[in-house]
N, C-alpha and C. Protein backbone atom coordinates (compact mmCIF):
# COMPACT_ATOMS: atom_id res chain seq x y z
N UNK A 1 0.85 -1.17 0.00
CA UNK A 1 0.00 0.00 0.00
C UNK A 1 0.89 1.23 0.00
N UNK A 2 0.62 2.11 1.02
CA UNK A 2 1.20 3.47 0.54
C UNK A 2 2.31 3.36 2.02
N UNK A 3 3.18 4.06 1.46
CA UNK A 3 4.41 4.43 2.68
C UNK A 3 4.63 5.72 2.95
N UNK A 4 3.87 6.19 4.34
CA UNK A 4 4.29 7.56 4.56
C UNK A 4 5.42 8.23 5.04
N UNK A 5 6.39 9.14 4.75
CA UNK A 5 7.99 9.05 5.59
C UNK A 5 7.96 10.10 6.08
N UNK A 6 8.92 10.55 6.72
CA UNK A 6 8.72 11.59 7.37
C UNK A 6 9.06 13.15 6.71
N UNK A 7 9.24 12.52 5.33
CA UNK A 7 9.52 13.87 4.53
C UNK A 7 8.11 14.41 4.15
N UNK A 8 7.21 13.28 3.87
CA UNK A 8 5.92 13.25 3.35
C UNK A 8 5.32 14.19 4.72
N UNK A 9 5.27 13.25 5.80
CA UNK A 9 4.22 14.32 6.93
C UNK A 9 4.91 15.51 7.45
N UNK A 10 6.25 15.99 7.13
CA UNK A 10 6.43 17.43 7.21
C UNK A 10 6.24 18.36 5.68
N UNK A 11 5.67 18.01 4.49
CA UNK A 11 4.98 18.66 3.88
C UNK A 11 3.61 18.72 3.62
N UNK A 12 3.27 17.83 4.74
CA UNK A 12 1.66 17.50 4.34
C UNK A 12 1.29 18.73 6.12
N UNK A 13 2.59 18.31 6.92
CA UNK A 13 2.26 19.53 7.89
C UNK A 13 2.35 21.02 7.39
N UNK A 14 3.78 21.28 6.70
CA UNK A 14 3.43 22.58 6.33
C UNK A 14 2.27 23.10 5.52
N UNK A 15 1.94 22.15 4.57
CA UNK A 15 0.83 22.76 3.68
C UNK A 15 -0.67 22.82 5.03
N UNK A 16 -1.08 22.24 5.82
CA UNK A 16 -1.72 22.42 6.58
C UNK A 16 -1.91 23.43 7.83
N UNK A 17 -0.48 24.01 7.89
CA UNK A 17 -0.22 24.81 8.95
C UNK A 17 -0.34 26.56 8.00
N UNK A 18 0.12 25.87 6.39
CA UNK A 18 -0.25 27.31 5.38
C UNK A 18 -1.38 27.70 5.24
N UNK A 19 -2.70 26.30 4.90
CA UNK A 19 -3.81 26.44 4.88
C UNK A 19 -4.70 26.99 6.13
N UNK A 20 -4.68 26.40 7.21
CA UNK A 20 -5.01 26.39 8.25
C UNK A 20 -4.87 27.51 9.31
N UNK A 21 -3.40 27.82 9.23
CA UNK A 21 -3.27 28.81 10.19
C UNK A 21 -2.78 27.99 11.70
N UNK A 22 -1.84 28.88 12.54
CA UNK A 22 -1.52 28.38 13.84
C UNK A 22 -2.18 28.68 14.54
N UNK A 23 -3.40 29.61 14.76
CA UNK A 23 -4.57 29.31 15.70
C UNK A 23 -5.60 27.86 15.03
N UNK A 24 -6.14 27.81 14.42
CA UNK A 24 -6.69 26.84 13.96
C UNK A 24 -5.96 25.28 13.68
N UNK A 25 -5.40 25.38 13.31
CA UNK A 25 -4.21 23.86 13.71
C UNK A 25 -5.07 23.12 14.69
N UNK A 26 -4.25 23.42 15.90
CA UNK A 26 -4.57 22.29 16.89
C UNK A 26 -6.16 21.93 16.77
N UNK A 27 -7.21 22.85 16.81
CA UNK A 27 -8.44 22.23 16.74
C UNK A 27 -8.68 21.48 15.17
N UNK A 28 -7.88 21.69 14.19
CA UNK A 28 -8.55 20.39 13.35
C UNK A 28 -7.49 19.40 13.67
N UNK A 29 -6.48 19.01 14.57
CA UNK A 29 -5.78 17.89 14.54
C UNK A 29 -7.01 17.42 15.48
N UNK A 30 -7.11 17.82 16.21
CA UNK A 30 -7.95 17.07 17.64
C UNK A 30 -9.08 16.42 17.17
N UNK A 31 -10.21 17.41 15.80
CA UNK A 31 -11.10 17.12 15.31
C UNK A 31 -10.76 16.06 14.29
N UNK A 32 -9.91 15.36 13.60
CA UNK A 32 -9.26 14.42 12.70
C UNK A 32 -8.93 13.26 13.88
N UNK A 33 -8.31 13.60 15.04
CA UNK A 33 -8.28 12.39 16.03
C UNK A 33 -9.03 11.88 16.52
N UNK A 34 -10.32 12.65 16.75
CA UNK A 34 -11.51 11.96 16.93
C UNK A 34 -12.48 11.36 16.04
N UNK A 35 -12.21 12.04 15.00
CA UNK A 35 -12.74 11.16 14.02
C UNK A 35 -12.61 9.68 13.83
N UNK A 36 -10.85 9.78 13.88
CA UNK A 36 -10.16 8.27 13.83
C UNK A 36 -10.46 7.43 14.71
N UNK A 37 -11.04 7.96 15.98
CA UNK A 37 -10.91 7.07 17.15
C UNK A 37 -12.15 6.51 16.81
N UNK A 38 -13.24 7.30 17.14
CA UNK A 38 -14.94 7.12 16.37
C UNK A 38 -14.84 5.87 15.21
N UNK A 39 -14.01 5.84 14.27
CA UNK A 39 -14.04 5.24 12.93
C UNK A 39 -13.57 3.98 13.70
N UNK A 40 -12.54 3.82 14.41
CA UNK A 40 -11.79 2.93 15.21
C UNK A 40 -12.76 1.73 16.00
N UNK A 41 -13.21 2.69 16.47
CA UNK A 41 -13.93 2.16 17.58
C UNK A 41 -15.71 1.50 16.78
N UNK A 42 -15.68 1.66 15.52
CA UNK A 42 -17.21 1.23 14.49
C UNK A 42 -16.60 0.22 14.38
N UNK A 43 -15.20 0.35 14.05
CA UNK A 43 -14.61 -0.88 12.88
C UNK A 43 -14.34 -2.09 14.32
N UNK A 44 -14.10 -1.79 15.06
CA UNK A 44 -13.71 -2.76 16.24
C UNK A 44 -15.10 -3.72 16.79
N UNK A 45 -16.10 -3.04 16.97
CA UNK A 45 -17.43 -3.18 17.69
C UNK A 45 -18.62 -2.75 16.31
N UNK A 46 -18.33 -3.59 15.24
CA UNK A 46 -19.57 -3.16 14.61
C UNK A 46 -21.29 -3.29 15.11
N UNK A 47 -21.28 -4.63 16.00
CA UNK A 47 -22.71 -4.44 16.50
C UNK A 47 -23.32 -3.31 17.15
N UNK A 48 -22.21 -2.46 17.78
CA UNK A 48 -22.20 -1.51 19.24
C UNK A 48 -23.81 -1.16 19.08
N UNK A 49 -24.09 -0.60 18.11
CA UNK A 49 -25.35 0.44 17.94
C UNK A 49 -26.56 -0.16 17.96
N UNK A 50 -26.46 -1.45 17.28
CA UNK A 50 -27.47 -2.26 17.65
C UNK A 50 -27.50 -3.10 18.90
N UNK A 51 -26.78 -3.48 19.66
CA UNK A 51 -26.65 -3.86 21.13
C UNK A 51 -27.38 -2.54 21.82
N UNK A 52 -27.07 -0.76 21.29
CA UNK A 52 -27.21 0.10 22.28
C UNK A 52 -28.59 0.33 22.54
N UNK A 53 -29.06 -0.15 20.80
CA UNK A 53 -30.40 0.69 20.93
C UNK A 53 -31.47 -0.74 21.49
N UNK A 54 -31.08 -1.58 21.18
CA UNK A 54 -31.45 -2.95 21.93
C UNK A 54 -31.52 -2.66 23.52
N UNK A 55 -31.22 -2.07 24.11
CA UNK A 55 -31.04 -2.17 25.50
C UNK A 55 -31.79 -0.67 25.98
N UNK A 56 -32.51 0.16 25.09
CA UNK A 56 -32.81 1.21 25.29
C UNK A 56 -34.77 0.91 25.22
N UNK A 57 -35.24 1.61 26.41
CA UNK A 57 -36.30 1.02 26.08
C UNK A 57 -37.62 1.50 25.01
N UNK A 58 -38.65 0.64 24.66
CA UNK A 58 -39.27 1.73 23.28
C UNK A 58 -40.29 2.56 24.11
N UNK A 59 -40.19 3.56 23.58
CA UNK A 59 -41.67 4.82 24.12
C UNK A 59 -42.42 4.52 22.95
């Protein structure tokens, strides 16, 4: 597949830090890490949502 090096994620940082800006930075890294974790955590536990809403009662 693909090989990222570290030449690659210090131009994929600068172009993000050009786009972005150093106030804004840190809140889309944080917002991209949670994404991943979220995505992480579907791909790990695909039933989750149906176990959740299973256990929730109906009105």
């Amino acid at each position: 597949m693909f090989q990222v090096g570290p030449l690659e994620l210090l131009v994929v940082g600068i172009i993000a830090l050009l786009v972005l800006g150093p106030s804004r930075l840190p809140d889309a890294a944080r917002a991209v890490g949670k994404g991943m974790r979220e995505f992480r955590s579907a791909l790990d536990d695909p039933d989750g949502d149906e176990r959740r809403h299973a256990d929730e009662p109906e009105t």
